[in-house]
Protein backbone atom coordinates (compact mmCIF):
# COMPACT_ATOMS: atom_id res chain seq x y z
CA UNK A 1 0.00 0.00 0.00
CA UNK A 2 0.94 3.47 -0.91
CA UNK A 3 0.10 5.51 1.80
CA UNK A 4 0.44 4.45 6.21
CA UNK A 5 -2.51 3.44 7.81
CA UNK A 6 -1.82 4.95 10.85
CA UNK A 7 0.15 7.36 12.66
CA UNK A 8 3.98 5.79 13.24
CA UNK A 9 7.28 6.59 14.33
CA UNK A 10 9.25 5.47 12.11
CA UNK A 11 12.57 6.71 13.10
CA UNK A 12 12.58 4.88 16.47
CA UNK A 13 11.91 1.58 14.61
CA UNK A 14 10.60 -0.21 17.58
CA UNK A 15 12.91 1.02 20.16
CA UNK A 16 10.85 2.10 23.97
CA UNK A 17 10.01 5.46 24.22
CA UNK A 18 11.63 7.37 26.61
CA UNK A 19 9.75 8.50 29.57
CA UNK A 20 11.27 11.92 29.29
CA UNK A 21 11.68 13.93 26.30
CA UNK A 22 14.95 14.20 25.24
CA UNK A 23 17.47 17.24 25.19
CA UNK A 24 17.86 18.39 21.47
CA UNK A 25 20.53 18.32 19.96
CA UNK A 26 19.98 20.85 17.01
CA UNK A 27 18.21 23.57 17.18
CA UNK A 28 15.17 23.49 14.92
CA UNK A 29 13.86 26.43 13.12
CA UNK A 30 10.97 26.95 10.94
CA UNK A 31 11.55 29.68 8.13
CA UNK A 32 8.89 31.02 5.66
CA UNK A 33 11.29 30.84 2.92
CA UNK A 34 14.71 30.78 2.06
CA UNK A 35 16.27 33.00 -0.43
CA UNK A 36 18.35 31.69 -3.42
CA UNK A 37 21.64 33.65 -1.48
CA UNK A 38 20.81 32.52 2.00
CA UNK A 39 20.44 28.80 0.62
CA UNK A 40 23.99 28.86 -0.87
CA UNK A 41 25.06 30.83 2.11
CA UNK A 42 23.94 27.97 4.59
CA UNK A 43 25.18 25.14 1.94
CA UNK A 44 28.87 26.82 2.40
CA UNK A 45 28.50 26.26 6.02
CA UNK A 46 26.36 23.30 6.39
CA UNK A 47 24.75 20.33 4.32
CA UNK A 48 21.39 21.09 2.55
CA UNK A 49 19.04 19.08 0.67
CA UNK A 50 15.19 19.27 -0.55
CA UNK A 51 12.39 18.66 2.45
CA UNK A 52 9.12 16.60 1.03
CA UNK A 53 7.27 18.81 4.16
CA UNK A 54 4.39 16.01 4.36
CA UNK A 55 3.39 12.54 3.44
CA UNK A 56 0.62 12.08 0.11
CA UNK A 57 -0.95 14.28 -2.28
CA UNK A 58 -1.80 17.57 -0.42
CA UNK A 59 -0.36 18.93 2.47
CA UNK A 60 0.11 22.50 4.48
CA UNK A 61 1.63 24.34 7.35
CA UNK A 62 -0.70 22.59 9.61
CA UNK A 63 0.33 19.05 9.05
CA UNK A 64 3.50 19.59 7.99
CA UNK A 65 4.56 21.08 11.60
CA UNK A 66 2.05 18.38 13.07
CA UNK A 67 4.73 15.55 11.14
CA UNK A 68 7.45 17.81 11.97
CA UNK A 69 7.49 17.71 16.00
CA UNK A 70 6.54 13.84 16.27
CA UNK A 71 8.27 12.46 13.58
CA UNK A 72 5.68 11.40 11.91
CA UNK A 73 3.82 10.53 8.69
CA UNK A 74 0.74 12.83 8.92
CA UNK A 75 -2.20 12.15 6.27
CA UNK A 76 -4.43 15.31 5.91
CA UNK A 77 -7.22 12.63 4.30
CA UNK A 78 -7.45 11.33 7.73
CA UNK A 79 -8.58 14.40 8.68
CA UNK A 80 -7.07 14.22 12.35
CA UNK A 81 -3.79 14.96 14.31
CA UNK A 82 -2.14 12.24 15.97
CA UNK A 83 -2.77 12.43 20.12
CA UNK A 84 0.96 12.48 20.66
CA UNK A 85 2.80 15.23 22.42
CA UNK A 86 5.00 16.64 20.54
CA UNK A 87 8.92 15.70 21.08
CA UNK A 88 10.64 19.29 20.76
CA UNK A 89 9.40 22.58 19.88
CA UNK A 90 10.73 25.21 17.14
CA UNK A 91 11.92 28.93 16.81
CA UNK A 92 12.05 31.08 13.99
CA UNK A 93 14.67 33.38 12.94
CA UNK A 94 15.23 36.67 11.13
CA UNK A 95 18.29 35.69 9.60
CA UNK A 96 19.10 32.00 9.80
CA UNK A 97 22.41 32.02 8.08
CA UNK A 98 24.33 33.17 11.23
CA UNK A 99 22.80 30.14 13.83
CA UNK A 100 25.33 26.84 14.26
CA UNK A 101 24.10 23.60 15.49
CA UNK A 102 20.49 24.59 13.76
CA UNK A 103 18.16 22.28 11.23
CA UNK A 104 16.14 25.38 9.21
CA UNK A 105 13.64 24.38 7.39
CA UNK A 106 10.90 26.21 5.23
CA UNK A 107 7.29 24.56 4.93
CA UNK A 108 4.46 25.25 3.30
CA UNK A 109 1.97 27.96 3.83
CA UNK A 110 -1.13 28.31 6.37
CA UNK A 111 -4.41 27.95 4.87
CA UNK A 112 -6.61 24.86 3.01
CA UNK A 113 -4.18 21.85 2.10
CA UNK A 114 -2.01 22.32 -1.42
CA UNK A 115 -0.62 19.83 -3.60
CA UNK A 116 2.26 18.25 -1.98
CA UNK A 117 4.37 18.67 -4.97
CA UNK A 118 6.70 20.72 -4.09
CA UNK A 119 10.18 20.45 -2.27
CA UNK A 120 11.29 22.76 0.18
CA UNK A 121 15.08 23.82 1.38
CA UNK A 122 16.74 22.40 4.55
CA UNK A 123 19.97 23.07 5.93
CA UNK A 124 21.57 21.32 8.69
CA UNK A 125 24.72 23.60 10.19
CA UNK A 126 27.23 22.25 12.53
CA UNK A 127 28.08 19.43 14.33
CA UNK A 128 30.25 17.71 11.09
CA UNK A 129 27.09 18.34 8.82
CA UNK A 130 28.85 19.41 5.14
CA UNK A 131 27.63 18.93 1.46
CA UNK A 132 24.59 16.85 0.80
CA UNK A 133 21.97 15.48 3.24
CA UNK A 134 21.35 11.71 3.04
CA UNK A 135 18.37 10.05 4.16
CA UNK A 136 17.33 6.28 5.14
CA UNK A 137 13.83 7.01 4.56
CA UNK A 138 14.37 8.36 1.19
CA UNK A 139 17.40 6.29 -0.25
CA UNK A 140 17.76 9.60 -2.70
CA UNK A 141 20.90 11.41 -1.63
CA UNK A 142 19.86 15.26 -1.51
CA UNK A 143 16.22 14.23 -0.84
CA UNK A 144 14.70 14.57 2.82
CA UNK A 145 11.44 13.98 4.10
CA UNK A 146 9.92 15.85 6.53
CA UNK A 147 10.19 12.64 8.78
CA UNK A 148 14.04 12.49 9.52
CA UNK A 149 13.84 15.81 11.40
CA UNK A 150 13.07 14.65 14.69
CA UNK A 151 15.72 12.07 14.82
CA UNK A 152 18.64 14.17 13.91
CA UNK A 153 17.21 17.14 16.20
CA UNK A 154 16.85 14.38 19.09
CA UNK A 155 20.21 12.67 18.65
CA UNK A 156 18.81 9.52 17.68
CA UNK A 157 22.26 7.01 16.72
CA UNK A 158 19.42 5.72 14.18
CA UNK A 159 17.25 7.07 11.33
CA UNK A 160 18.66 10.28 11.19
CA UNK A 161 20.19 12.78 8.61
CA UNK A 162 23.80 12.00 7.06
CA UNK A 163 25.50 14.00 4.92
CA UNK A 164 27.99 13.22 1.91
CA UNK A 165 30.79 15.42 0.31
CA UNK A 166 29.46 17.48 -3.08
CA UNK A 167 31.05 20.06 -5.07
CA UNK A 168 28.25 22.16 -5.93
CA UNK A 169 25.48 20.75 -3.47
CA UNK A 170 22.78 23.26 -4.81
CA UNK A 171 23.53 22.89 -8.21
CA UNK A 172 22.67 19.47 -7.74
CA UNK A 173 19.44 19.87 -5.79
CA UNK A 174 18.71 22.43 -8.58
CA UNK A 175 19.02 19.22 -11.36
CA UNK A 176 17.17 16.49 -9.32
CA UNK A 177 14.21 19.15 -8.31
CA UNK A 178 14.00 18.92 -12.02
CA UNK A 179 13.88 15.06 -12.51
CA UNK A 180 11.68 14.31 -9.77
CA UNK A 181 9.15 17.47 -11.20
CA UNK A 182 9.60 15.81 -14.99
CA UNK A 183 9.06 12.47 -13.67
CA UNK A 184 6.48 13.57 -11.72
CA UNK A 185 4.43 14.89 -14.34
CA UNK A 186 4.54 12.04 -16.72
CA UNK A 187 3.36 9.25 -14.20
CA UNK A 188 -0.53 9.06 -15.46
CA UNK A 189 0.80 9.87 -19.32
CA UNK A 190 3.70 7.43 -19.08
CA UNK A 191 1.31 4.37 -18.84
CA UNK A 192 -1.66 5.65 -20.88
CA UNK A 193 1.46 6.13 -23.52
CA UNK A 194 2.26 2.51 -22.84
CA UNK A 195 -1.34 1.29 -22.98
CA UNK A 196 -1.55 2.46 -26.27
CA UNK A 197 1.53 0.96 -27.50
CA UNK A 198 0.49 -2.47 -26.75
CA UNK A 199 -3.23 -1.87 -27.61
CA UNK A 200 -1.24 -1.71 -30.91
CA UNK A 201 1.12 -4.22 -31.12
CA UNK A 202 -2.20 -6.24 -30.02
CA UNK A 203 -3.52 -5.61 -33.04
CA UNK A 204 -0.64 -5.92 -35.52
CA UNK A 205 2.37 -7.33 -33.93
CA UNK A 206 0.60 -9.91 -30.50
CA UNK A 207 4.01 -11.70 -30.72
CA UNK A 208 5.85 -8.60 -29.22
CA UNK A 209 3.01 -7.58 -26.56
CA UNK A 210 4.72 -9.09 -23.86
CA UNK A 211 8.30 -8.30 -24.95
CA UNK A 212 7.10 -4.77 -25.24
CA UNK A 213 6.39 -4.73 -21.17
CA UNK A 214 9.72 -5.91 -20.85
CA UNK A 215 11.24 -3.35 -22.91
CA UNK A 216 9.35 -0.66 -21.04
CA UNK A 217 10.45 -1.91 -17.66
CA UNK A 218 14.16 -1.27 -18.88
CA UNK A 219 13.21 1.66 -20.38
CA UNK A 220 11.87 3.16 -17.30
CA UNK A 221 15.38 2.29 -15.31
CA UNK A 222 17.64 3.39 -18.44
CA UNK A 223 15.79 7.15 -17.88
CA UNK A 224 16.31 6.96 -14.66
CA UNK A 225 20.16 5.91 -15.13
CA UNK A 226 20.79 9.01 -17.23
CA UNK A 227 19.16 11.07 -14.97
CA UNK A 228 16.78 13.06 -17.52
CA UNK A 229 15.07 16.00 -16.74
CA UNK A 230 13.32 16.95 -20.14
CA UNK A 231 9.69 15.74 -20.70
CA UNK A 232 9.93 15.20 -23.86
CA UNK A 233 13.20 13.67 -23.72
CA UNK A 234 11.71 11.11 -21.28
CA UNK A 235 8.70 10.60 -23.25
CA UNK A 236 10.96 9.74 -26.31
CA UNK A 237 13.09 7.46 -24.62
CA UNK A 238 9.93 5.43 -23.31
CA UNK A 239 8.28 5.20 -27.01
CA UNK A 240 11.12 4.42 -29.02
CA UNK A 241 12.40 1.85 -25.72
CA UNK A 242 9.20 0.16 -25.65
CA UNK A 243 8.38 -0.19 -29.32
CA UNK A 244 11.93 -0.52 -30.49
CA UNK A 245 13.19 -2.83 -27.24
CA UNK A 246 9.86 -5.05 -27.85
CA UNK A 247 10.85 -5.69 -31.42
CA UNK A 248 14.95 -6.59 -30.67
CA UNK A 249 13.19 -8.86 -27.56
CA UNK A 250 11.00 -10.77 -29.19
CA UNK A 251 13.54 -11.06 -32.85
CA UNK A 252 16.21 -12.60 -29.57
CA UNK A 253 13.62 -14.45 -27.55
CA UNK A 254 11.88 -17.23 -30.56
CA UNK A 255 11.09 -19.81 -27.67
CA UNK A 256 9.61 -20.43 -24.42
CA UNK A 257 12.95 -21.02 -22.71
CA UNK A 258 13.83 -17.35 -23.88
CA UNK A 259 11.44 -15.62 -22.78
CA UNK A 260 11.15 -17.02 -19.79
CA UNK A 261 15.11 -16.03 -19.36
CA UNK A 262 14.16 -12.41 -20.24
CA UNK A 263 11.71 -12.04 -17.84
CA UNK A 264 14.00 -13.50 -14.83
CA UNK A 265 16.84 -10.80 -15.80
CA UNK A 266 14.00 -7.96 -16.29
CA UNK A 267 13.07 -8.61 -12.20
CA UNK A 268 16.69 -9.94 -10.97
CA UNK A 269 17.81 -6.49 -13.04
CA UNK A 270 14.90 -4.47 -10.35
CA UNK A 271 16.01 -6.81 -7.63
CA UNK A 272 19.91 -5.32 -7.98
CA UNK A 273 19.53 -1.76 -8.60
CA UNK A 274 16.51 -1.35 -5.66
CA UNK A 275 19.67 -2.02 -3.96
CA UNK A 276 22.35 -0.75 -5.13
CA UNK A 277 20.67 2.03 -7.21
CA UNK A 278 17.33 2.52 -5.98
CA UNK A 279 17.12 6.09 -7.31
CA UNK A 280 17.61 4.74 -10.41
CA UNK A 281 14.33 2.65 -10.46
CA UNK A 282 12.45 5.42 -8.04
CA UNK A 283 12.67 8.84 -10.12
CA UNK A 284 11.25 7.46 -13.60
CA UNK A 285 8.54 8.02 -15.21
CA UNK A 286 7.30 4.31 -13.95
CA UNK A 287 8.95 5.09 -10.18
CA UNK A 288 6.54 6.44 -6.99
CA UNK A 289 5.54 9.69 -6.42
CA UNK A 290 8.02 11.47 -4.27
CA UNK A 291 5.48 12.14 -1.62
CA UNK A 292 4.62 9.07 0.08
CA UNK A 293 6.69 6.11 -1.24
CA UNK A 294 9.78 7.64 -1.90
CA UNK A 295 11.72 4.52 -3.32
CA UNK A 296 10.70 0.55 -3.95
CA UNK A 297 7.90 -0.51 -6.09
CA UNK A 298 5.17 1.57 -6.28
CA UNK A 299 1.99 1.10 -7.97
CA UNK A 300 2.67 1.82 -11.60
CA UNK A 301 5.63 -0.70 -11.16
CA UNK A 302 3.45 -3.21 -9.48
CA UNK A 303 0.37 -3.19 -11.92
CA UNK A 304 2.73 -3.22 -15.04
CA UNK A 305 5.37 -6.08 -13.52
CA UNK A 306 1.97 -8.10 -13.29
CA UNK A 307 2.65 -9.22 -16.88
CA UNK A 308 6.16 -10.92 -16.68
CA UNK A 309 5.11 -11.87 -12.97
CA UNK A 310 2.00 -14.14 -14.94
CA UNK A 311 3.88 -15.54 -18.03
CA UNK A 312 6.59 -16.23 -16.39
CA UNK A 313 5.03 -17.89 -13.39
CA UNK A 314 3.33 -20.45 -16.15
CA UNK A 315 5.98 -20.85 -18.12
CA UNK A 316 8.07 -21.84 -15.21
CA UNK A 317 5.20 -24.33 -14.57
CA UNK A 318 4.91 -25.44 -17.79
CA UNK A 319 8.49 -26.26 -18.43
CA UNK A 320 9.68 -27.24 -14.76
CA UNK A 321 6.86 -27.75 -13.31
CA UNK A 322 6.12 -27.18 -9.40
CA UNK A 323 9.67 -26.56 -9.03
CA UNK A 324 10.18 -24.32 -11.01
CA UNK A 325 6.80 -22.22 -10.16
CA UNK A 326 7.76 -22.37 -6.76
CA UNK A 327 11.17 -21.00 -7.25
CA UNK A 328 10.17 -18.19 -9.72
CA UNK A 329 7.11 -17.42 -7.12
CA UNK A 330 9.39 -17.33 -4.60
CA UNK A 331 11.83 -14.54 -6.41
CA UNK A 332 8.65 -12.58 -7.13
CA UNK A 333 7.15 -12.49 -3.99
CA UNK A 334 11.02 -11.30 -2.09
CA UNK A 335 11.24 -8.58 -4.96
CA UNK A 336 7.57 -7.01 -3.53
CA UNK A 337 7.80 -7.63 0.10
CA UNK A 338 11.25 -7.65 1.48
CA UNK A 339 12.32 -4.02 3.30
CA UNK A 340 15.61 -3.57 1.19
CA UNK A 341 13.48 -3.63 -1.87
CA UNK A 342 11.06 -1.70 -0.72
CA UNK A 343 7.90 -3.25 1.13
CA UNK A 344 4.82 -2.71 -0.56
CA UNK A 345 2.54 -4.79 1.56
CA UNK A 346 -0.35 -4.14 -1.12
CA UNK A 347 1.91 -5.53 -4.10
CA UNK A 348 2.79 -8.33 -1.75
CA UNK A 349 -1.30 -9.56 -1.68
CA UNK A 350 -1.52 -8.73 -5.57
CA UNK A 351 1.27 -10.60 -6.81
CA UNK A 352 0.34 -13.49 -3.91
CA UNK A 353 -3.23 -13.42 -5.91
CA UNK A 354 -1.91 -13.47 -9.39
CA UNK A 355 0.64 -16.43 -8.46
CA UNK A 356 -2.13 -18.81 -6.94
CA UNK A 357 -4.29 -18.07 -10.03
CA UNK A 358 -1.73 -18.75 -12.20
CA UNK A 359 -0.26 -21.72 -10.61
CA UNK A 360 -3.46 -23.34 -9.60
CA UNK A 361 -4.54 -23.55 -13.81
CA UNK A 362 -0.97 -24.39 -14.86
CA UNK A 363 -0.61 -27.20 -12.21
CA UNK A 364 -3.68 -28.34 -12.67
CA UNK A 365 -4.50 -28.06 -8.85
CA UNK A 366 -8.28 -26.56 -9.02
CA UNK A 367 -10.08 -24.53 -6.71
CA UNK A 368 -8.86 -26.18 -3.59
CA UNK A 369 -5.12 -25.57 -5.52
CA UNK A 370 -6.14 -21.46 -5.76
CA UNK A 371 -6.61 -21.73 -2.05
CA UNK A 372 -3.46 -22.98 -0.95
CA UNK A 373 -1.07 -21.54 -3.27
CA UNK A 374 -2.63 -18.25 -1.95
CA UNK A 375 -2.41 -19.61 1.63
CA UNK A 376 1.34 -20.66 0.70
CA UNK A 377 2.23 -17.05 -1.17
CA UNK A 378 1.24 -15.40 1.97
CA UNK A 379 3.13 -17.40 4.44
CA UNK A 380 6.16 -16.76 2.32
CA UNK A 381 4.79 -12.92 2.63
CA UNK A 382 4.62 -12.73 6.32
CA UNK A 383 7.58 -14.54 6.79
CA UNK A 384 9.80 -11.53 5.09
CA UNK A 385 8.09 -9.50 6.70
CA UNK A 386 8.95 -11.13 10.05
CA UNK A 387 12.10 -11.30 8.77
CA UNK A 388 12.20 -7.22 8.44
CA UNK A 389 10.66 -6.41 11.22
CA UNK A 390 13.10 -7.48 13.32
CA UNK A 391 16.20 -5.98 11.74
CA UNK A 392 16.11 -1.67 13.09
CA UNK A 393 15.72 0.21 10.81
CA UNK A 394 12.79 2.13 8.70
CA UNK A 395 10.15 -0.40 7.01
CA UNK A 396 7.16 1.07 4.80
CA UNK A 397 5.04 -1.99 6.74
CA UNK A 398 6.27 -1.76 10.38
CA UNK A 399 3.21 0.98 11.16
CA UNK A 400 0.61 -1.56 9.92
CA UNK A 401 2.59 -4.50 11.90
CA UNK A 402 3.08 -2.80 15.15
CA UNK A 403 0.12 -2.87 16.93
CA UNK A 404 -1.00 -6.54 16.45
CA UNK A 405 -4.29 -6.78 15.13
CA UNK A 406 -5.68 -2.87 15.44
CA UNK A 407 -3.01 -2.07 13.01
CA UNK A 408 -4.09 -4.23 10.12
CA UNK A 409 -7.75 -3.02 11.20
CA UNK A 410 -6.92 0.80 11.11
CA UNK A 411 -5.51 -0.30 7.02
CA UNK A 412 -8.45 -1.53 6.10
CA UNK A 413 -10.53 1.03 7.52
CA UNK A 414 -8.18 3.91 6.01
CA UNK A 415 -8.73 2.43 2.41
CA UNK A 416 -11.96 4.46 2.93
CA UNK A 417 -10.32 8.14 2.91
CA UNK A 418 -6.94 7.29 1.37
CA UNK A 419 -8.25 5.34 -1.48
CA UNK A 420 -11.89 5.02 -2.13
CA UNK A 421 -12.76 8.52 -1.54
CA UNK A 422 -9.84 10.57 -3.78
CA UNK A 423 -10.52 8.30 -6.55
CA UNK A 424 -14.09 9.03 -5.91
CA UNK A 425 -13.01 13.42 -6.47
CA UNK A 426 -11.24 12.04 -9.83
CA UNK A 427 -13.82 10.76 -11.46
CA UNK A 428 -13.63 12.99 -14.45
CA UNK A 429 -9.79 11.54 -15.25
CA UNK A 430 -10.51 7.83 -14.12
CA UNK A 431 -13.66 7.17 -15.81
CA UNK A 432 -11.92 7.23 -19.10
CA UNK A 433 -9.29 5.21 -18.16
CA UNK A 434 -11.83 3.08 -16.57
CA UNK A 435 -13.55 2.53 -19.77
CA UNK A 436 -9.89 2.03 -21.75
CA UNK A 437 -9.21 -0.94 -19.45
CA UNK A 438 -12.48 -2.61 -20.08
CA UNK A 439 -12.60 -2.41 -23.53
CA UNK A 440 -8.90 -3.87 -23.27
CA UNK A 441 -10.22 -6.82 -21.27
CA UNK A 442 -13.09 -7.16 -23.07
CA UNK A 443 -11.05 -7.54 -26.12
CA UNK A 444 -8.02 -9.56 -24.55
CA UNK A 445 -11.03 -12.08 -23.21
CA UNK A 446 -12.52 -12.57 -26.35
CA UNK A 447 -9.94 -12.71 -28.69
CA UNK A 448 -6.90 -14.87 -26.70
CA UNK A 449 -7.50 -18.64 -26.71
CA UNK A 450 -7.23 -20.61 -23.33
CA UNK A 451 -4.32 -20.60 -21.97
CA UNK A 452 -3.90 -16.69 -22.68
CA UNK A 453 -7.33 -16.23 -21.38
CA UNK A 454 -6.04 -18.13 -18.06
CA UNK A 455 -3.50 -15.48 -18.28
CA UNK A 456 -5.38 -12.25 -18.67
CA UNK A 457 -8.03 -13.76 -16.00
CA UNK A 458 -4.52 -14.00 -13.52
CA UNK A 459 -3.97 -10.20 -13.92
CA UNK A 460 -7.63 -9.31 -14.15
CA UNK A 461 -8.12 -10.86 -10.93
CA UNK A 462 -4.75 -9.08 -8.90
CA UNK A 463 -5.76 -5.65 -10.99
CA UNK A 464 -9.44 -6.31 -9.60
CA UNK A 465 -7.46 -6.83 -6.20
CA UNK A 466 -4.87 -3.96 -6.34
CA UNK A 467 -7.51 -1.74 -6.88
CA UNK A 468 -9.39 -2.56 -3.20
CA UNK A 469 -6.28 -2.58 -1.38
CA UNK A 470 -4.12 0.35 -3.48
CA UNK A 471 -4.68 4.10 -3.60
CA UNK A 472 -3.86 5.00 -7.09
CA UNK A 473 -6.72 3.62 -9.16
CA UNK A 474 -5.66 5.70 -12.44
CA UNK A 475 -2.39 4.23 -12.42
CA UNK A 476 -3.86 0.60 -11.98
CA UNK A 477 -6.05 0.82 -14.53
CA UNK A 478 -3.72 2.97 -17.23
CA UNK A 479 -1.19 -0.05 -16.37
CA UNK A 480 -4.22 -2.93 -16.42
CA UNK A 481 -4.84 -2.11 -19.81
CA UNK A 482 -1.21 -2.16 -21.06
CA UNK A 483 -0.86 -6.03 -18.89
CA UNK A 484 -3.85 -7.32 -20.54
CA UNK A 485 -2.97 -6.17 -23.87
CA UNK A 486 0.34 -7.85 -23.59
CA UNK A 487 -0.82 -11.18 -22.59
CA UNK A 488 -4.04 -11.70 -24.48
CA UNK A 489 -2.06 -12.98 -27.57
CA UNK A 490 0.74 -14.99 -25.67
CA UNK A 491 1.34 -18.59 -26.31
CA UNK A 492 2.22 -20.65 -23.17
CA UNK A 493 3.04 -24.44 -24.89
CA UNK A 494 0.07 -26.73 -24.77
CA UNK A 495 1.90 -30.05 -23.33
CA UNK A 496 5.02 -31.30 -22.10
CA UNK A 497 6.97 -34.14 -24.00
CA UNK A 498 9.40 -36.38 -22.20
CA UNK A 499 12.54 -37.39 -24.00
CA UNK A 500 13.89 -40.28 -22.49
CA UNK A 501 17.21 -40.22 -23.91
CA UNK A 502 17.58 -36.79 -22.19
CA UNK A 503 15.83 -37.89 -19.25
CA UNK A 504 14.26 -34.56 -18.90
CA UNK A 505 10.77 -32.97 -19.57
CA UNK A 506 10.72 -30.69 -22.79
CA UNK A 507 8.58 -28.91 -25.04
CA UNK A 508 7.20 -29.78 -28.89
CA UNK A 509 8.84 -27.82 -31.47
CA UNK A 510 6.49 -24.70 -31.82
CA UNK A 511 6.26 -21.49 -31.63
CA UNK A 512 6.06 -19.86 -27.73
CA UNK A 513 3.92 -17.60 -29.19
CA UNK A 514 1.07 -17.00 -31.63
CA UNK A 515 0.85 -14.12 -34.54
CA UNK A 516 -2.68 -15.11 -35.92
């Protein structure tokens, strides 16, 4: 899921709370702006990055101080403050490039929430603080959210600010303001763009539909590699990537066993750079909104991974059987749930739904097979998750986890305001794209023969899913229609033939795929 369910702390990652508030150790002060001099002024004495001042779509002053003296994630659609005392209070300051030992930060204005789409400075001064702030919660260096604050004010040893040598650190908050604004913009556009694509290739090329996806996926990370900040730069590299990387995909991959391959580097390739390079993945045109979920997979990545995720799970099941569905089921689910890679407890259910659909018709296993392959998928879930929770340190699921049972209550009662009702005040945009996905299914349903149709009923299913539990309906749907365009035509091999000589199960000699 996108957005917390609840109020949390997420920079004392389990740890007691103290009975008495502790000393700060920076001075915090609260600015109304900060002029392009006085920036540079504090960035030659100090480290400075961008502040995200609140957590989803619309913020203000309000909730953005409310967030800023509990270290917390503060949802105006909840439409309450948490009951927490604050930890530390703030000053302000008619010229705050002469304080030392001071985090100044400017936030939003007073008045009826704004779009949270804008980035604020912060400088930290003293106390070793030089260059470019670094944040855990972020994993973007130069990008803060309002959330660290507390923990580097309070001396926390854990979840606080860093900071890493630059040359020019404005300059370079001055270029990736730009990406994360271009990327940004082109989140809704990027997947109607890619919708359309493979509505096309649908209709005159099927055999590249799926390749296509693939293609896009890498496209997505190869903008983000080269750090681009023009729009239409970005939109050209995710045309020509997707259209021109489908076609050079499916020329290389002529068989089952290749495809298959391709889609295990496309998600070992996600697996690495969340890593190593999560930026890289995170401000793209396919990468979450740099409000809420500021790295890992967020829902455009989720809904449009659905497509390898489903081939790939049958093919795997097809050729290896439940050996190799398990194993490539396995690698799935780690890539959604685990904490390094992000967390996203909503993608973990989707892709847990998609697998047991998928598996359960491949294997042969029926409706009591659905059941426990989705029984299974969610062990494996909960078990990373376990597995996180335990290890300090910050965890997109750890508010929903810590509170036993009234935390996985307050989720599902939240989907009300932080999903249901927004997409509710977008009608006007998602109605279309409503419409655009079922005409897609329609048509994937009634032109795919069985085993695709067992296919495009997998993703129908986890998009029918992701769209209860998620908070970005446009984005599932935009994506839904681009998934079920690329697997409505794809060809999973009817029957397995055993070679003894080989002693191994293989495949008839035909084509993985079908142009028709």
């Amino acid at each position: 899921m996108s957005a917390p369910a609840a109020h949390a702390r997420p920079f004392l990652w389990g740890a007691p709370v103290a009975k008495h508030r502790p000393v700060p150790r920076f001075k915090v002060v609260v600015v109304d702006d900060l002029s392009d001099s006085q920036f540079r002024t504090l960035a030659a004495r100090g480290a400075v990055g961008l502040l995200v001042p609140g957590v989803g779509p619309v913020t203000n002053r309000r909730y953005a101080i409310a967030s800023l003296v509990r270290g917390l994630d503060v949802n105006p659609y909840l439409g309450t403050l948490p009951k927490s005392r604050p930890l530390f209070g703030f000053a302000s300051s008619p010229d705050p490039t002469r304080l030392h030992d001071a985090i100044i930060v400017a936030l939003p204005p007073d008045g009826p929430p704004v779009s949270n789409d804008r980035r604020y400075p912060i400088a930290v001064v003293g106390r070793g603080f030089h260059g470019l702030l670094t944040s855990v919660t972020t994993r973007i260096p130069g990008l803060v959210s309002i959330v660290d604050i507390a923990p580097t004010a309070l001396g926390y040893p854990r979840g606080g600010l860093r900071s890493t040598q630059s040359t020019d650190a404005v300059a370079t908050l001055e270029r990736l303001d730009g990406r994360i604004h271009a990327n940004n913009r082109l989140k809704l556009p990027a997947l109607i763009i890619i919708a359309c694509a493979l509505l096309l290739l649908a209709r005159l090329r099927p055999r590249a539909g799926l390749p296509a996806i693939l293609a896009a996926l890498l496209s997505s990370v190869a903008a983000g590699a080269l750090q681009i900040a023009n729009e239409p730069a970005l939109v050209a590299v995710l045309v020509v990537g997707t259209l021109g990387g489908g076609w050079l995909i499916a020329h290389a991959c002529t068989d089952d066993r290749r495809i298959l391959a391709a889609i295990v580097l496309v998600l070992l390739a996600h697996f690495v750079l969340l890593v190593v390079r999560p930026a890289w993945v995170a401000i793209t045109p396919l990468g979450p909104t740099q409000n809420s979920r500021f790295w890992g997979i967020g829902n455009q990545l989720e809904t449009l991974l659905l497509a390898p995720l489903v081939a790939g799970s049958a093919l795997a099941a097809r050729r290896y059987g439940a050996v190799g569905f398990s194993i490539f089921a396995l690698l799935s689910l780690v890539l959604v749930t685990d904490n390094r890679l992000g967390s996203d407890g909503g993608g973990a259910i989707v892709f847990a739904v998609a697998l047991a659909y998928t598996g359960a018709r491949f294997l042969r296993l029926g409706a009591r097979g659905f059941l426990t392959l989705f029984l299974l998928n969610g062990t494996v879930g909960l078990g990373v998750i376990w597995l996180n929770l335990r290890v300090p340190g910050p965890d997109h699921l750890r508010s929903a986890f810590a509170h036993g049972a009234s935390g996985l209550v307050d989720v599902v009662a939240n989907r009300v305001p932080l999903a249901y009702l927004p997409a509710l005040h977008q009608w006007p945009v998602l109605a279309p794209i409503a419409i655009l996905f079922l005409l897609a299914l329609t048509a994937a349903l009634t032109r795919s023969d069985p085993r695709a149709r067992d296919l495009v009923l997998a993703a129908a299913l986890a998009i029918a899913t992701s769209l209860l539990l998620n908070d970005s309906a446009t984005y599932e749907l935009a994506g839904g229609a681009a998934v079920v365009a690329a697997l409505a035509r794809f060809s999973i091999p009817a029957r397995p033939i055993v070679f003894p000589a080989a002693g191994a199960v293989q495949f008839a000699a035909q084509p993985a795929h079908s142009e028709e």
